[in-house]
PDB file of N, CA and C in Angstrom:
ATOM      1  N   UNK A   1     231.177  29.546 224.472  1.00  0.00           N
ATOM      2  CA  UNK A   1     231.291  28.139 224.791  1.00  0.00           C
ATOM      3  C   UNK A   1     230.362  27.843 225.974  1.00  0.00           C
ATOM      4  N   UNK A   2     230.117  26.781 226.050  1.00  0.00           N
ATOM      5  CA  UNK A   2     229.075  26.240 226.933  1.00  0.00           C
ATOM      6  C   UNK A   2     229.463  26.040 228.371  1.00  0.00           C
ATOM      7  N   UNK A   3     228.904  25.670 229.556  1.00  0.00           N
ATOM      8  CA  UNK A   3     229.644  25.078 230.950  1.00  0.00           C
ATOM      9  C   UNK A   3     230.001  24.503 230.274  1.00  0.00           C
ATOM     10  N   UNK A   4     228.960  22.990 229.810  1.00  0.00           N
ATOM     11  CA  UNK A   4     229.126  22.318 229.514  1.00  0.00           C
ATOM     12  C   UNK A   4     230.646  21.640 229.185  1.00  0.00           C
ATOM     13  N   UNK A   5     230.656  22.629 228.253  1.00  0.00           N
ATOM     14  CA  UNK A   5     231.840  22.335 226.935  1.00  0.00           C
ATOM     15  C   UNK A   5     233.239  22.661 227.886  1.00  0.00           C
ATOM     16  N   UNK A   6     232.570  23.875 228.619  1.00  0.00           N
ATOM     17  CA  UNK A   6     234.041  24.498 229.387  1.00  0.00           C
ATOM     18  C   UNK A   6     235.008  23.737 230.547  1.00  0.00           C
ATOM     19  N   UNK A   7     233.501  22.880 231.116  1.00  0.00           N
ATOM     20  CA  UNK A   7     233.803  22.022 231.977  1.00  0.00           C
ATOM     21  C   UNK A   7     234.656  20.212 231.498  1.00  0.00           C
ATOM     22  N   UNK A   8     234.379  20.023 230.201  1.00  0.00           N
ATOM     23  CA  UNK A   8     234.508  19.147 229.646  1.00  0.00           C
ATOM     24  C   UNK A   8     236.205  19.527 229.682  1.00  0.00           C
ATOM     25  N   UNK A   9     236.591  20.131 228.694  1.00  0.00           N
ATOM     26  CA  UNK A   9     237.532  20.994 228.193  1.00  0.00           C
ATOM     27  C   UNK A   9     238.398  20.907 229.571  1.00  0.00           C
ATOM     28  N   UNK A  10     238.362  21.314 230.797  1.00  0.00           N
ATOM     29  CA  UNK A  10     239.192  21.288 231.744  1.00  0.00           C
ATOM     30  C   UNK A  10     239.360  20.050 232.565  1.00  0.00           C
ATOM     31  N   UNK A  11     238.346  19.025 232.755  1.00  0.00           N
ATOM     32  CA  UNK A  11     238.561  17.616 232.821  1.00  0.00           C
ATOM     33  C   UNK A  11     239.522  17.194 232.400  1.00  0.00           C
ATOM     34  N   UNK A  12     239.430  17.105 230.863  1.00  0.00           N
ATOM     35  CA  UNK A  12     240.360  16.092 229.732  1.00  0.00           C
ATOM     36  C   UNK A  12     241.663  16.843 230.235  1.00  0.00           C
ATOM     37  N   UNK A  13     242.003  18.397 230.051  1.00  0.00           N
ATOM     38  CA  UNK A  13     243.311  18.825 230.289  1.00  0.00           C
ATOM     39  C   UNK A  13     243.762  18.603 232.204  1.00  0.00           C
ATOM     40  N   UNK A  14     242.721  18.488 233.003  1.00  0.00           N
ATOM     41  CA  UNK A  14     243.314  18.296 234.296  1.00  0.00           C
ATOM     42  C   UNK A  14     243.880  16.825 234.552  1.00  0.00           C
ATOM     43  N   UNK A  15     243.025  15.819 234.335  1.00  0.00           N
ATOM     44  CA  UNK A  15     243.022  14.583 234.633  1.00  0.00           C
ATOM     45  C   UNK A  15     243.117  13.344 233.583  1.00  0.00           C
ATOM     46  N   UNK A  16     243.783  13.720 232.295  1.00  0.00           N
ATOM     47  CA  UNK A  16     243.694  12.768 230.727  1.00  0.00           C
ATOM     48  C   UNK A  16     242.676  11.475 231.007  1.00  0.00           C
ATOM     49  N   UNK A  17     241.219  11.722 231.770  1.00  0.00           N
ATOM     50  CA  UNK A  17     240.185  10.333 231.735  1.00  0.00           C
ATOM     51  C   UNK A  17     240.551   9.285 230.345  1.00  0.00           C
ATOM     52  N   UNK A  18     240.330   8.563 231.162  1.00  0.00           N
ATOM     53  CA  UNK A  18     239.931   7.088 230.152  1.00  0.00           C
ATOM     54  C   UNK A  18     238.492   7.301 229.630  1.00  0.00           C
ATOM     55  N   UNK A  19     237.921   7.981 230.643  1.00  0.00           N
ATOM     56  CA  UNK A  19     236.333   8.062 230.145  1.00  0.00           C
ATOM     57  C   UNK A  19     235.714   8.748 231.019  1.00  0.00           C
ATOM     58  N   UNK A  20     235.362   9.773 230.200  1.00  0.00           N
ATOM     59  CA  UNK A  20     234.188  11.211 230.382  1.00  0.00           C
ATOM     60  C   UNK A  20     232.801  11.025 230.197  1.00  0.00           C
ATOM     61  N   UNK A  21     232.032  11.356 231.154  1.00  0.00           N
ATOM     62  CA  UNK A  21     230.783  11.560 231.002  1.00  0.00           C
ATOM     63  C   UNK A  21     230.254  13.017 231.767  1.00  0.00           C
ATOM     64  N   UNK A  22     229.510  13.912 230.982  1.00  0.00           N
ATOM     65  CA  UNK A  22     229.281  15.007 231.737  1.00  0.00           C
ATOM     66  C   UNK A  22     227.881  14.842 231.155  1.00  0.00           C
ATOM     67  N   UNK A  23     226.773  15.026 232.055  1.00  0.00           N
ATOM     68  CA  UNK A  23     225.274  15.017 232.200  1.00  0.00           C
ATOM     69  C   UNK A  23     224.890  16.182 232.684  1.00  0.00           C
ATOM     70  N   UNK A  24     224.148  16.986 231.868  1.00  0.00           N
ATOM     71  CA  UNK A  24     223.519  18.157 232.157  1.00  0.00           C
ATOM     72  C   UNK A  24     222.181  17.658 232.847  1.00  0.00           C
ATOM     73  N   UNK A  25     221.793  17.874 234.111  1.00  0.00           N
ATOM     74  CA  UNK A  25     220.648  17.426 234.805  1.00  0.00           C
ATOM     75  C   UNK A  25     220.027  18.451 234.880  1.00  0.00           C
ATOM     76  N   UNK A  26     219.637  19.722 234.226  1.00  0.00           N
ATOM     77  CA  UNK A  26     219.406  20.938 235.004  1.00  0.00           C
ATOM     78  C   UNK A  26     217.956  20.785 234.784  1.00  0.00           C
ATOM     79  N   UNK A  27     217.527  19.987 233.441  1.00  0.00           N
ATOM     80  CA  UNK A  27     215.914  20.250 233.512  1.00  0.00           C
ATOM     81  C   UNK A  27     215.173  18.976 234.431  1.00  0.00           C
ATOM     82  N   UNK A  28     215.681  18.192 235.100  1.00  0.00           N
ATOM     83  CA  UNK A  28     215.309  17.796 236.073  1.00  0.00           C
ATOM     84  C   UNK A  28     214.868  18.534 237.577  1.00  0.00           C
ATOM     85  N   UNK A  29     215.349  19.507 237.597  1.00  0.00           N
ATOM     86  CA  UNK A  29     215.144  20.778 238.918  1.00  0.00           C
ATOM     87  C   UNK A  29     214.094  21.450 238.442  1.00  0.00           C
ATOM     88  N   UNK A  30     213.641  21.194 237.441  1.00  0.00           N
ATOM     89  CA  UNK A  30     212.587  22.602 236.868  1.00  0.00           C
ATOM     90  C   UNK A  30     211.426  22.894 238.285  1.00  0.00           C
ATOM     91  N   UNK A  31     210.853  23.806 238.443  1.00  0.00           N
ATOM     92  CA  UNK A  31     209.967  24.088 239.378  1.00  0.00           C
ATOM     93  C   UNK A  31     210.715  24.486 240.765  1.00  0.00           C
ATOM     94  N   UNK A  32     211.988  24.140 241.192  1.00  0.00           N
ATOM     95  CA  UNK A  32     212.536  24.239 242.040  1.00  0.00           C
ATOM     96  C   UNK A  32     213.107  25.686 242.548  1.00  0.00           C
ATOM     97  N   UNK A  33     213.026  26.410 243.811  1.00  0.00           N
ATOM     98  CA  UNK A  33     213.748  27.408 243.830  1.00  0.00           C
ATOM     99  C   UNK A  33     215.212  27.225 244.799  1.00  0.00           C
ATOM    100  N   UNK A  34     216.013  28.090 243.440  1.00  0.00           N
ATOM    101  CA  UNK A  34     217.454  28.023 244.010  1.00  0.00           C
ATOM    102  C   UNK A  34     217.688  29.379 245.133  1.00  0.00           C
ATOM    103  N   UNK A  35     217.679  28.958 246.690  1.00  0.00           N
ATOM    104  CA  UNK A  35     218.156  30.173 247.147  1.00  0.00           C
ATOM    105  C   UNK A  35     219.339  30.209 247.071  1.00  0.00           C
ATOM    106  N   UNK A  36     219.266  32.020 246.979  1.00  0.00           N
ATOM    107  CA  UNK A  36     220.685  32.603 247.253  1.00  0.00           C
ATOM    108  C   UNK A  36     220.989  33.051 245.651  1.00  0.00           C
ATOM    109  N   UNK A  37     219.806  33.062 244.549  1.00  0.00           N
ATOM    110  CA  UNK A  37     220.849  32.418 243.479  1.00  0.00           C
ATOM    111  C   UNK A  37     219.752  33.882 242.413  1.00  0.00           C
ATOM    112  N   UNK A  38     220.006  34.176 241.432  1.00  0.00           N
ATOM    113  CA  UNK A  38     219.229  35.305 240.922  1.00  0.00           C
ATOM    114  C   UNK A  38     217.812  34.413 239.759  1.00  0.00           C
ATOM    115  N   UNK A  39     217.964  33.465 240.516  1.00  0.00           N
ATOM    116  CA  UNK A  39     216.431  33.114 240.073  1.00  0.00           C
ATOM    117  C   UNK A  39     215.371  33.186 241.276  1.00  0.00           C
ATOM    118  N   UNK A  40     214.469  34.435 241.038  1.00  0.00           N
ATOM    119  CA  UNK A  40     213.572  34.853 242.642  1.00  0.00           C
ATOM    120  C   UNK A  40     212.155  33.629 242.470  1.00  0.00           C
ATOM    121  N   UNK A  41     212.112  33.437 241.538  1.00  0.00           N
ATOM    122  CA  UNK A  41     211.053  32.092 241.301  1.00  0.00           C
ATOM    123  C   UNK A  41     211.542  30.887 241.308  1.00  0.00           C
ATOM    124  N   UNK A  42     210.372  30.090 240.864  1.00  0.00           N
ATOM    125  CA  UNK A  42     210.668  28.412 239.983  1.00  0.00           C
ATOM    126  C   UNK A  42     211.641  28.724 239.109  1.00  0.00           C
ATOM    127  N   UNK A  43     212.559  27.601 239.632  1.00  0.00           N
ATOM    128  CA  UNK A  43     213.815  27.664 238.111  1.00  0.00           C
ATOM    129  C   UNK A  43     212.861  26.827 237.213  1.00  0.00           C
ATOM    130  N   UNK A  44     213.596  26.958 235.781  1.00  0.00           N
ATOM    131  CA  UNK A  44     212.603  27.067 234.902  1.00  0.00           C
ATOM    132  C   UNK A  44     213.049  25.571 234.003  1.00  0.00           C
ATOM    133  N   UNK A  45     214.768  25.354 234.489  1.00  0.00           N
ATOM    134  CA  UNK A  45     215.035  24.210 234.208  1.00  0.00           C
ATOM    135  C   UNK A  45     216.052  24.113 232.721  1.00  0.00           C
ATOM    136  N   UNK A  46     215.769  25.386 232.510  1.00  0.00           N
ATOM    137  CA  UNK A  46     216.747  25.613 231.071  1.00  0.00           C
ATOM    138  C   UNK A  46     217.901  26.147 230.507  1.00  0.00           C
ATOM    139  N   UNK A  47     218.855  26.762 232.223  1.00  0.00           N
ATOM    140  CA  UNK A  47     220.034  27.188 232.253  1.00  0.00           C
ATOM    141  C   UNK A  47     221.115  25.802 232.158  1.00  0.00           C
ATOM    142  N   UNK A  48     222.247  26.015 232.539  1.00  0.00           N
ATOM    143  CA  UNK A  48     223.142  24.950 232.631  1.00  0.00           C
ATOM    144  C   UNK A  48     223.279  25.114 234.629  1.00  0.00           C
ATOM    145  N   UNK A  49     222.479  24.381 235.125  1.00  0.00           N
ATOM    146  CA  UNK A  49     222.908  24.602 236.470  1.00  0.00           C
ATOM    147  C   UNK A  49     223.648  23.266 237.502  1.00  0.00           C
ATOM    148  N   UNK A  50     222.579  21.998 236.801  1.00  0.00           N
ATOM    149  CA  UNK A  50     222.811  21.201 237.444  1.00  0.00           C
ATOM    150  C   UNK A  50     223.640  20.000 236.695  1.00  0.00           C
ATOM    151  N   UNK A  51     224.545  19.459 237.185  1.00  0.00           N
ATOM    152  CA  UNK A  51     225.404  18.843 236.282  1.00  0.00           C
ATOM    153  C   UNK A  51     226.053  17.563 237.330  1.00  0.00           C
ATOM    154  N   UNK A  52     225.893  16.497 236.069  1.00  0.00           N
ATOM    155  CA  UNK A  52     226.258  15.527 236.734  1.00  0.00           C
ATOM    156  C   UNK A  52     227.793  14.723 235.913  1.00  0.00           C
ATOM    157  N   UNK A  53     228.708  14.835 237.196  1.00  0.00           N
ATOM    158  CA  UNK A  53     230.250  14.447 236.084  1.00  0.00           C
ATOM    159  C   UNK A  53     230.694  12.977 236.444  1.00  0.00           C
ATOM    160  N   UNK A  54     230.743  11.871 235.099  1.00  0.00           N
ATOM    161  CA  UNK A  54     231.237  10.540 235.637  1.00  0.00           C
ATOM    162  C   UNK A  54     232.625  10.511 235.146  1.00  0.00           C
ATOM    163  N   UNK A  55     233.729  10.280 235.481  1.00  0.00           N
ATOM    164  CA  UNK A  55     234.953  10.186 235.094  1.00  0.00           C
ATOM    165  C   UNK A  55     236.059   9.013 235.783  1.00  0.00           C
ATOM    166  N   UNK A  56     236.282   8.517 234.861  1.00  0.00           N
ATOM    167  CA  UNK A  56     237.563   7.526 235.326  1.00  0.00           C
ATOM    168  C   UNK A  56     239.052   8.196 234.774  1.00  0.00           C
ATOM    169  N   UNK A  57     239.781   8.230 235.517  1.00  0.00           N
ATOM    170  CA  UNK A  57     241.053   8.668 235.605  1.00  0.00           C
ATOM    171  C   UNK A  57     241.912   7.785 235.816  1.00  0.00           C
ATOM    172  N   UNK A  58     243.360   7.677 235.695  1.00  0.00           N
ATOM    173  CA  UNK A  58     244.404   6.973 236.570  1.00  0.00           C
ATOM    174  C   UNK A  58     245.030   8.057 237.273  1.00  0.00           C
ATOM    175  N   UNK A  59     244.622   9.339 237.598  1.00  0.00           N
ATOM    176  CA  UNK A  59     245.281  10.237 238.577  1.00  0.00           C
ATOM    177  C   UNK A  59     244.300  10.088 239.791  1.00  0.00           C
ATOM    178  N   UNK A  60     243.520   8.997 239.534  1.00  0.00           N
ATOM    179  CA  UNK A  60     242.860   9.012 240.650  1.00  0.00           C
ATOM    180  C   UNK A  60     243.110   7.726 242.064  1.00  0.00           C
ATOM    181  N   UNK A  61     244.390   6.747 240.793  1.00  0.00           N
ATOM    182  CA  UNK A  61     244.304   5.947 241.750  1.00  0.00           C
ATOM    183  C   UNK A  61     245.014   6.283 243.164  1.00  0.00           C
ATOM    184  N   UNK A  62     244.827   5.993 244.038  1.00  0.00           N
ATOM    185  CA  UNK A  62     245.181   5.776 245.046  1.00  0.00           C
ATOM    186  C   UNK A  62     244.894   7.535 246.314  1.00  0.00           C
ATOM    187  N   UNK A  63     243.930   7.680 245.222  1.00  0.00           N
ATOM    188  CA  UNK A  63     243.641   9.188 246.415  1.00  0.00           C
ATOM    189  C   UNK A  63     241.975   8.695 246.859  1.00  0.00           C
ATOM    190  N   UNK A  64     241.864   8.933 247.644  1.00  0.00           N
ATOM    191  CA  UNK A  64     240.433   8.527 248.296  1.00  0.00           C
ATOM    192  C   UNK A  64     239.359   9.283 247.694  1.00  0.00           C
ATOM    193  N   UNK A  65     238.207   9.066 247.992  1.00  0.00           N
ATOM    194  CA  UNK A  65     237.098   9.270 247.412  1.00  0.00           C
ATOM    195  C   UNK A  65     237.195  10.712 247.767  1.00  0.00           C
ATOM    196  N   UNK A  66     237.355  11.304 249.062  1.00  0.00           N
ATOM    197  CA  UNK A  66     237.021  12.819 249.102  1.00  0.00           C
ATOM    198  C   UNK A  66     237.976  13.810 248.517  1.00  0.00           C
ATOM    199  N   UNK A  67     239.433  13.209 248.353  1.00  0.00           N
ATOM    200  CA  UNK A  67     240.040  14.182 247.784  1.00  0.00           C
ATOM    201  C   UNK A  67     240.243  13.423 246.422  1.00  0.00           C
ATOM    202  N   UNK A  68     239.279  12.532 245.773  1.00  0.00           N
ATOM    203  CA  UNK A  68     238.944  13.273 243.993  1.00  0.00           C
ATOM    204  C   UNK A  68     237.461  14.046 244.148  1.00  0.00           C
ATOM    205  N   UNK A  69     237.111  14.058 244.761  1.00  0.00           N
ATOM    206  CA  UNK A  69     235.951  15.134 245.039  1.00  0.00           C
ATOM    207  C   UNK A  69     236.661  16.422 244.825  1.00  0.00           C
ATOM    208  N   UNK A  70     237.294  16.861 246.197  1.00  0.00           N
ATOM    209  CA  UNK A  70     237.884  17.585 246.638  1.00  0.00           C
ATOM    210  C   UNK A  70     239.136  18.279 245.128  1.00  0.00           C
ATOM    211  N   UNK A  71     239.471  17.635 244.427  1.00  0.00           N
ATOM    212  CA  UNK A  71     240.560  17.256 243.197  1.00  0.00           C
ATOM    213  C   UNK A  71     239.172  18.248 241.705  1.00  0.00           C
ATOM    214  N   UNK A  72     238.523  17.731 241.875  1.00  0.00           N
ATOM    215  CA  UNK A  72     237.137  18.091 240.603  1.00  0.00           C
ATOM    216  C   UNK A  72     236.617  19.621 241.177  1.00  0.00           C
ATOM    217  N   UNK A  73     236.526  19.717 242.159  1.00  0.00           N
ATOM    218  CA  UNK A  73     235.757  20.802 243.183  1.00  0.00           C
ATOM    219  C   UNK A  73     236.371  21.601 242.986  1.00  0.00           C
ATOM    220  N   UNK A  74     237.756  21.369 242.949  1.00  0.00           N
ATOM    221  CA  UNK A  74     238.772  22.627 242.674  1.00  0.00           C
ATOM    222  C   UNK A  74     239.174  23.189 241.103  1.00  0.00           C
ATOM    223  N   UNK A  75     238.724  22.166 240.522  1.00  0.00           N
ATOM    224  CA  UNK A  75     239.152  22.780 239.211  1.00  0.00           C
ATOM    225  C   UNK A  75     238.095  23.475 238.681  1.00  0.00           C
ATOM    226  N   UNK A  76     236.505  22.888 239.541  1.00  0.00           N
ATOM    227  CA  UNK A  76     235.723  23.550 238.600  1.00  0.00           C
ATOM    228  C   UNK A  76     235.345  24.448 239.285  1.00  0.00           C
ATOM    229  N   UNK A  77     236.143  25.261 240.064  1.00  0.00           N
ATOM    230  CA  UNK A  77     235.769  26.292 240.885  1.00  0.00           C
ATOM    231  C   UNK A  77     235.111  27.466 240.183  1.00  0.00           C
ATOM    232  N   UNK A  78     235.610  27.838 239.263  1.00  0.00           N
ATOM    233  CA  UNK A  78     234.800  29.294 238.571  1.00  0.00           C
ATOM    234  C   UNK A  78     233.619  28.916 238.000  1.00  0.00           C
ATOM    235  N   UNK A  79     233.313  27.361 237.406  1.00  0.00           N
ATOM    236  CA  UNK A  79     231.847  27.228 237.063  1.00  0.00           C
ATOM    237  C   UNK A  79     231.122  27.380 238.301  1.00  0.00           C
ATOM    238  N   UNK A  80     231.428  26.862 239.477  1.00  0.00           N
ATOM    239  CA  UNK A  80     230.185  26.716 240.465  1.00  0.00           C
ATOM    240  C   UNK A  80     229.872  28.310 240.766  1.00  0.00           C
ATOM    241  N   UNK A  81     231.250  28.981 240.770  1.00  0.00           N
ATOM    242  CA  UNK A  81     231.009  30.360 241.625  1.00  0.00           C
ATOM    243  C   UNK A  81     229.850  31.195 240.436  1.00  0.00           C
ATOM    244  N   UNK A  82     229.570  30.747 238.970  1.00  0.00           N
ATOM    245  CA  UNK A  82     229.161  31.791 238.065  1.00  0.00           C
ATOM    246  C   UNK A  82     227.348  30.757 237.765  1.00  0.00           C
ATOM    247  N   UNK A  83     227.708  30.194 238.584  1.00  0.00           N
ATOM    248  CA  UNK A  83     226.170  29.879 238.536  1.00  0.00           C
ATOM    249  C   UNK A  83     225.581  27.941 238.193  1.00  0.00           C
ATOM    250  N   UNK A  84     226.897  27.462 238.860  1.00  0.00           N
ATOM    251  CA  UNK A  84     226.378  26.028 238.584  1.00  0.00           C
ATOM    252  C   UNK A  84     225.880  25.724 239.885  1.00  0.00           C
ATOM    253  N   UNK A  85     224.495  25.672 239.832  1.00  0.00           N
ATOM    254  CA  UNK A  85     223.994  25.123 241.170  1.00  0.00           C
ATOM    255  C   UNK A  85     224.470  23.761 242.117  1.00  0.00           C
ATOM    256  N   UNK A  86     224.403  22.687 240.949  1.00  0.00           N
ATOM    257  CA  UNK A  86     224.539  21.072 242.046  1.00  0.00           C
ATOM    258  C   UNK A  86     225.330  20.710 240.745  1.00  0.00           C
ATOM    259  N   UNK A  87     226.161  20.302 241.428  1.00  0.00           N
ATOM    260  CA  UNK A  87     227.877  18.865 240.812  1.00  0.00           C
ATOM    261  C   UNK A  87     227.616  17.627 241.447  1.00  0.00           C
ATOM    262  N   UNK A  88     227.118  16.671 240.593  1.00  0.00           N
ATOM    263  CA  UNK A  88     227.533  15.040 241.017  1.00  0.00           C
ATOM    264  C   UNK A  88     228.068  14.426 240.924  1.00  0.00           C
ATOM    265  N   UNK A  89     229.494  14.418 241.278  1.00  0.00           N
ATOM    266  CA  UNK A  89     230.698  13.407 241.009  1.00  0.00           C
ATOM    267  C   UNK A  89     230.936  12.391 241.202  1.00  0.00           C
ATOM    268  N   UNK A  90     230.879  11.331 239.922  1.00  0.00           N
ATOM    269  CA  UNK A  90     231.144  10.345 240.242  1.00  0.00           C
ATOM    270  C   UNK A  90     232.497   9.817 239.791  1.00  0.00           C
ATOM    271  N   UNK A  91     233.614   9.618 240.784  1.00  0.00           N
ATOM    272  CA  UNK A  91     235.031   9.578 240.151  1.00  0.00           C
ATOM    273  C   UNK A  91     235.558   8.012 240.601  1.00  0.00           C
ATOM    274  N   UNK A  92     236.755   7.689 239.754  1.00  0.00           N
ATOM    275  CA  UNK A  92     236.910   6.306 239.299  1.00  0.00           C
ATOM    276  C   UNK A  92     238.327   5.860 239.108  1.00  0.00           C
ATOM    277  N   UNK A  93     239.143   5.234 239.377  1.00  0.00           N
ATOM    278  CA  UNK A  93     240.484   5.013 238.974  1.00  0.00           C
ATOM    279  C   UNK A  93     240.517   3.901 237.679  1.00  0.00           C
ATOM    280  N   UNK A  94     240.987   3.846 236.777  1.00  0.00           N
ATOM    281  CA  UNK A  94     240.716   2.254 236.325  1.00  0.00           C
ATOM    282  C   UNK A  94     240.634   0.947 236.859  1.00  0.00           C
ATOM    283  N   UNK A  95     239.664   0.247 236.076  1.00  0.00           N
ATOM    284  CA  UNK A  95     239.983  -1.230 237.210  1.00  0.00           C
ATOM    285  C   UNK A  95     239.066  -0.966 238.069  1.00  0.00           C
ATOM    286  N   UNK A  96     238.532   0.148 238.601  1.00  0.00           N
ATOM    287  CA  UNK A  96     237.482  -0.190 240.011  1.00  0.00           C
ATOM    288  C   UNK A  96     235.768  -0.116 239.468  1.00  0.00           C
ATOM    289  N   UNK A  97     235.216  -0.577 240.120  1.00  0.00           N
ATOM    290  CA  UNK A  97     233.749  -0.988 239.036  1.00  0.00           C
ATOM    291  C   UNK A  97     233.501   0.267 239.927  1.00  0.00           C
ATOM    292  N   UNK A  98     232.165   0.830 238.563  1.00  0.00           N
ATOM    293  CA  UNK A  98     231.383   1.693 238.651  1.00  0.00           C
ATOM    294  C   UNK A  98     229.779   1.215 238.305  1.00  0.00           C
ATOM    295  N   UNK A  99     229.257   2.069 238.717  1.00  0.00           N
ATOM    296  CA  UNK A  99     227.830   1.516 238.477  1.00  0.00           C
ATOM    297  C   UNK A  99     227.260   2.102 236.952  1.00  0.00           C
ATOM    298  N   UNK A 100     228.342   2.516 236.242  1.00  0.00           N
ATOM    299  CA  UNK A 100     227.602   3.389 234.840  1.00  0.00           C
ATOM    300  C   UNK A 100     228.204   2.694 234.158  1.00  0.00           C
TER     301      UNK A 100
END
């Protein structure tokens, strides 16, 4: 199975969204080097590294912006540790405008 998919998959079961969006950004980094990370060159842009998550929830209402950060950060803890470079969260309660 994919991050992708894996990450999807634990969203829907953590937080039942109204609406999921998960954006694989990784070939946007291409040329870039990740330190710290077992690419010793230019990333090449074709792993699953960089990922961008839009989600509206109603477990989100009334918790502030850093702890649904803080709320996503934690669930997707084993993707970041196995090699997801950058997470962009954009999180949402119903009812509050988003820019997507």
């Amino acid at each position: 199975m994919s991050i992708q998919s894996t990450m999807e998959n634990k969203l829907k079961a953590a937080f039942s969204p109204e609406r999921l969006i998960i954006i694989n950004e990784s070939h946007l980094h291409a040329g870039h080097h990740h330190h710290g990370s077992d690419h010793h060159g230019a990333y090449d842009g074709t792993d699953e590294t960089h990922f961008r998550v839009r989600i509206v929830s109603p477990n989100f209402a009334g918790m502030s912006r850093i702890d649904r950060h803080r709320a996503v950060n934690k669930l997707l803890a084993d993707e970041l540790k196995a090699g997801v470079h950058a997470l962009a969260i954009e999180p949402a309660a119903p009812g509050e405008k988003t820019r997507w």
